[in-house]
N, C-alpha and C. Protein backbone atom coordinates (compact mmCIF):
# COMPACT_ATOMS: atom_id res chain seq x y z
N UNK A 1 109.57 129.60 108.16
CA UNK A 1 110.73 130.39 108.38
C UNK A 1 111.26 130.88 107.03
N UNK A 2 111.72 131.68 107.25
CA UNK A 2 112.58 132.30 105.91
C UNK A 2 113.73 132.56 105.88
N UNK A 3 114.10 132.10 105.03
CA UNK A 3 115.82 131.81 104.97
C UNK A 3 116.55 132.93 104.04
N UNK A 4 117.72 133.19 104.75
CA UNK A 4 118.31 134.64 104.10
C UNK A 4 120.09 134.30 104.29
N UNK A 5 120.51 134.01 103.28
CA UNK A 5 122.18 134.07 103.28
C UNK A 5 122.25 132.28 104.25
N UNK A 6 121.99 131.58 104.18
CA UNK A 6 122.03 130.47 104.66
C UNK A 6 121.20 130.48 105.60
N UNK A 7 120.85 130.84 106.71
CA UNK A 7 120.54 131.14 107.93
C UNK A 7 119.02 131.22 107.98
N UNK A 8 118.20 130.87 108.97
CA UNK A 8 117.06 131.27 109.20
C UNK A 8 116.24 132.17 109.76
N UNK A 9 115.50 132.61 109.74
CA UNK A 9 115.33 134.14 109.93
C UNK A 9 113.90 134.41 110.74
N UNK A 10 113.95 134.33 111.89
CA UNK A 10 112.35 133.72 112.32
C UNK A 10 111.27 134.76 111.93
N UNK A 11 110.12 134.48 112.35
CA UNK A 11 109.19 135.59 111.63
C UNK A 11 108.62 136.49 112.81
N UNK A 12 108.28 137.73 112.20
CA UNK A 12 108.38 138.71 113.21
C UNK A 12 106.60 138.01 113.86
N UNK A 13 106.46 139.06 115.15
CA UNK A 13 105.03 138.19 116.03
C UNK A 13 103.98 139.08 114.75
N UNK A 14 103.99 140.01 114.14
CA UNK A 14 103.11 140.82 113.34
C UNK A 14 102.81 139.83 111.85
N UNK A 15 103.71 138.51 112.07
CA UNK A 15 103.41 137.77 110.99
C UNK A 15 102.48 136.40 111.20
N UNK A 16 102.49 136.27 112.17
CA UNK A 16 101.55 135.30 112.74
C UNK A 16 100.13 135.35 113.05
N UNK A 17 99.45 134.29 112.23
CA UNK A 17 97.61 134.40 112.63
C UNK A 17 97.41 134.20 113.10
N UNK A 18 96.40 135.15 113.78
CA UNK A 18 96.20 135.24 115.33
C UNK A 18 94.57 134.48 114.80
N UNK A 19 93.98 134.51 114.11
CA UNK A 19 92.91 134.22 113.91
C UNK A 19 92.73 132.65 114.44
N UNK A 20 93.92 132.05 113.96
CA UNK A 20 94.11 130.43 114.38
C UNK A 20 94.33 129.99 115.67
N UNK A 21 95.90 130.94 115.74
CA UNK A 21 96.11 130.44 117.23
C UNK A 21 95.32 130.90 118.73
N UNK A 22 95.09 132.19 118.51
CA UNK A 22 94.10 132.65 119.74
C UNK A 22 92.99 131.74 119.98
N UNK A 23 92.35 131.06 119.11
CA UNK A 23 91.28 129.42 119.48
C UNK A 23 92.09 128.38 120.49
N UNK A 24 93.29 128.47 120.13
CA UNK A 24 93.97 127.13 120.21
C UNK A 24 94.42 127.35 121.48
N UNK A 25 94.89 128.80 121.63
CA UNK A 25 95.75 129.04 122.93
C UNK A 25 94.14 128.46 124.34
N UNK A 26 93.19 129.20 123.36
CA UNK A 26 91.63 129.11 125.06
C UNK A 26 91.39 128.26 124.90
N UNK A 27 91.42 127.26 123.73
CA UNK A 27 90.58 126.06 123.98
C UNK A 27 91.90 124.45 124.86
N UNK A 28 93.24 125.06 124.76
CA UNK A 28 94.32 124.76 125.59
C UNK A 28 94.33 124.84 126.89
N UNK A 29 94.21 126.28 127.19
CA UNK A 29 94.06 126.36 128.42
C UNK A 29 92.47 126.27 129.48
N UNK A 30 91.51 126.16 128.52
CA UNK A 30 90.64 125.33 129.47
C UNK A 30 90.73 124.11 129.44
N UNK A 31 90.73 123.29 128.87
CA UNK A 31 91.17 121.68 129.10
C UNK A 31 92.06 121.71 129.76
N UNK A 32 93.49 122.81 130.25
CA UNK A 32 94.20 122.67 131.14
C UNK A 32 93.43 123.06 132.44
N UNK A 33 92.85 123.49 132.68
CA UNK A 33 92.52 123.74 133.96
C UNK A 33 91.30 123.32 134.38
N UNK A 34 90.22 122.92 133.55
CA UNK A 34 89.26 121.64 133.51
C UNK A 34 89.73 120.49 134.45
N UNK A 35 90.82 120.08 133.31
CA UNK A 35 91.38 118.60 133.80
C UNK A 35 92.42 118.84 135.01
N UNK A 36 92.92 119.90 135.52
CA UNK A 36 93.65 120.56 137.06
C UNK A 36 92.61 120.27 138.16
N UNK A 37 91.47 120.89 138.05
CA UNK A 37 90.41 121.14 138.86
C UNK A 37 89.87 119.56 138.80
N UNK A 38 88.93 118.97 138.30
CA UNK A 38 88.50 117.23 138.25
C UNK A 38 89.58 116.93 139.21
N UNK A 39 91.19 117.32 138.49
CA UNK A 39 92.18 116.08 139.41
C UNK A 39 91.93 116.43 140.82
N UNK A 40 91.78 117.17 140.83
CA UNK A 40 92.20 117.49 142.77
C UNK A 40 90.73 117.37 143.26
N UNK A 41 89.40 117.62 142.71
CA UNK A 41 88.33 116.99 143.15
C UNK A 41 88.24 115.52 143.41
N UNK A 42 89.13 114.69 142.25
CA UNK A 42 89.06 112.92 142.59
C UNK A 42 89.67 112.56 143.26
N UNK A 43 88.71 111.61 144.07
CA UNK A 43 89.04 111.03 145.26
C UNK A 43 90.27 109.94 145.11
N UNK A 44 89.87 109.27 143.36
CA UNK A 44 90.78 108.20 142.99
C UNK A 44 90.98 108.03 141.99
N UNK A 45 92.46 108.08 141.52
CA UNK A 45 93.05 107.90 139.69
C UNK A 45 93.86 106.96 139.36
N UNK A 46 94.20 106.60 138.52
CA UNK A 46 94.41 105.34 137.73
C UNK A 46 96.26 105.83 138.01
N UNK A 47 96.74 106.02 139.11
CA UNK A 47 98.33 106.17 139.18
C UNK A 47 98.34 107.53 140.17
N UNK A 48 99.47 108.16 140.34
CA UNK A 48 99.38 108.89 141.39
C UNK A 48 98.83 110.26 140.97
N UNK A 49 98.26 111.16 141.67
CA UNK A 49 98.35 112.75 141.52
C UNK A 49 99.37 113.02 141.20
N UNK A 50 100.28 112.96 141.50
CA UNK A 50 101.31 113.90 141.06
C UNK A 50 101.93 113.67 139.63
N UNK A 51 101.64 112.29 139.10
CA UNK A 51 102.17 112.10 137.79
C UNK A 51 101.07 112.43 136.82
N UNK A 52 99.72 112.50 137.27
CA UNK A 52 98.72 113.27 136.47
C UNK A 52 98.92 114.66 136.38
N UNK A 53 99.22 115.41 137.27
CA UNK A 53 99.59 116.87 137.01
C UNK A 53 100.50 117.17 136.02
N UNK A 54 101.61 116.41 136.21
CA UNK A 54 102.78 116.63 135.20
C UNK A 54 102.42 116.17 133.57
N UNK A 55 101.42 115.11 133.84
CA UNK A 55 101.12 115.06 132.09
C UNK A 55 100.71 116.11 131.56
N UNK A 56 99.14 116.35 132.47
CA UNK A 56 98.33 117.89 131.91
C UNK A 56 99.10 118.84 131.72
N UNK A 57 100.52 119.19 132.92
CA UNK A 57 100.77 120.50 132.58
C UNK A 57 101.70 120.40 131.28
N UNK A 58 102.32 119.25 131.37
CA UNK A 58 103.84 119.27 130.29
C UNK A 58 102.93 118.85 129.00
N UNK A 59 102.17 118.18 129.02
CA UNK A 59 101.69 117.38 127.25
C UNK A 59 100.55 118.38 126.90
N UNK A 60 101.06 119.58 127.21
CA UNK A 60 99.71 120.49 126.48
C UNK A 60 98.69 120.11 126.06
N UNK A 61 98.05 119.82 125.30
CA UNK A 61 96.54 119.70 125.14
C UNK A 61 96.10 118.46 125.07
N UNK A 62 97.27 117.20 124.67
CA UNK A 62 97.27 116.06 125.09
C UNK A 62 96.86 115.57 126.06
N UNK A 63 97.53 115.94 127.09
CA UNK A 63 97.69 115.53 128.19
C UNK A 63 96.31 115.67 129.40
N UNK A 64 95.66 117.07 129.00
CA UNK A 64 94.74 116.86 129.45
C UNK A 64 93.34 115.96 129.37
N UNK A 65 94.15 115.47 127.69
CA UNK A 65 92.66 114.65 127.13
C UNK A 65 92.67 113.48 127.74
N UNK A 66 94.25 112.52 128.08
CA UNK A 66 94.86 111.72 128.37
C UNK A 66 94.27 111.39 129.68
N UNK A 67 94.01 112.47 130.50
CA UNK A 67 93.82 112.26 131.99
C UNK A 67 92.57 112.02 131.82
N UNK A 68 91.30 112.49 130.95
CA UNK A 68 89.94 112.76 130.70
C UNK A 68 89.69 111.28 130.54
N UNK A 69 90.53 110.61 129.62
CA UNK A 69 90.11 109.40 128.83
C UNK A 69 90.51 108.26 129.20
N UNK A 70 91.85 108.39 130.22
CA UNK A 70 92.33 107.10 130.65
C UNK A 70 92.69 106.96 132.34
N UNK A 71 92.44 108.35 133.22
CA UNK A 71 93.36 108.70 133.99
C UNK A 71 92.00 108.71 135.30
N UNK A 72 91.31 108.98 134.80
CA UNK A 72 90.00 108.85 136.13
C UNK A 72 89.18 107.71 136.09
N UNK A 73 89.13 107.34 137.39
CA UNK A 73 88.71 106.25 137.80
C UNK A 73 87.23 105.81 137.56
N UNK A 74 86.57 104.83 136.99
CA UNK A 74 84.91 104.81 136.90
C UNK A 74 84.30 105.30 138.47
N UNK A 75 83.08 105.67 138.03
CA UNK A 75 82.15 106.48 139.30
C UNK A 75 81.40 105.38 139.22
């Protein structure tokens, strides 16, 4: 941020690298919807559906790893 007369001054969207974040945004939203799709295919998870949804959707990229690594049940 850049600061002007005390205050902060956010940065315009023409200042932001897109080079970085455009990876981050697809490789986000497929692990979000990876780990959407698995959930509702499993038959059985380590706590309810509905509190697995809310991790994936709210803990952004976390959350989907979370469900990957701790949240499905052994086959």
């Amino acid at each position: 941020m850049k600061k002007k007369e005390g205050m902060y001054v956010h940065f315009s969207i023409d200042e932001v690298n897109w080079n970085v974040i455009a990876p981050l945004v697809v490789l986000s939203l497929i692990l979000l919807f990876t780990a959407l799709i698995s959930l509702y295919k499993a038959e059985e998870t380590k706590g309810p559906k509905w509190m697995w949804v809310l991790i994936i959707i709210f803990m952004q990229m976390i959350g989907p790893i979370v469900y990957f690594v701790i949240g499905r049940k052994d086959r």
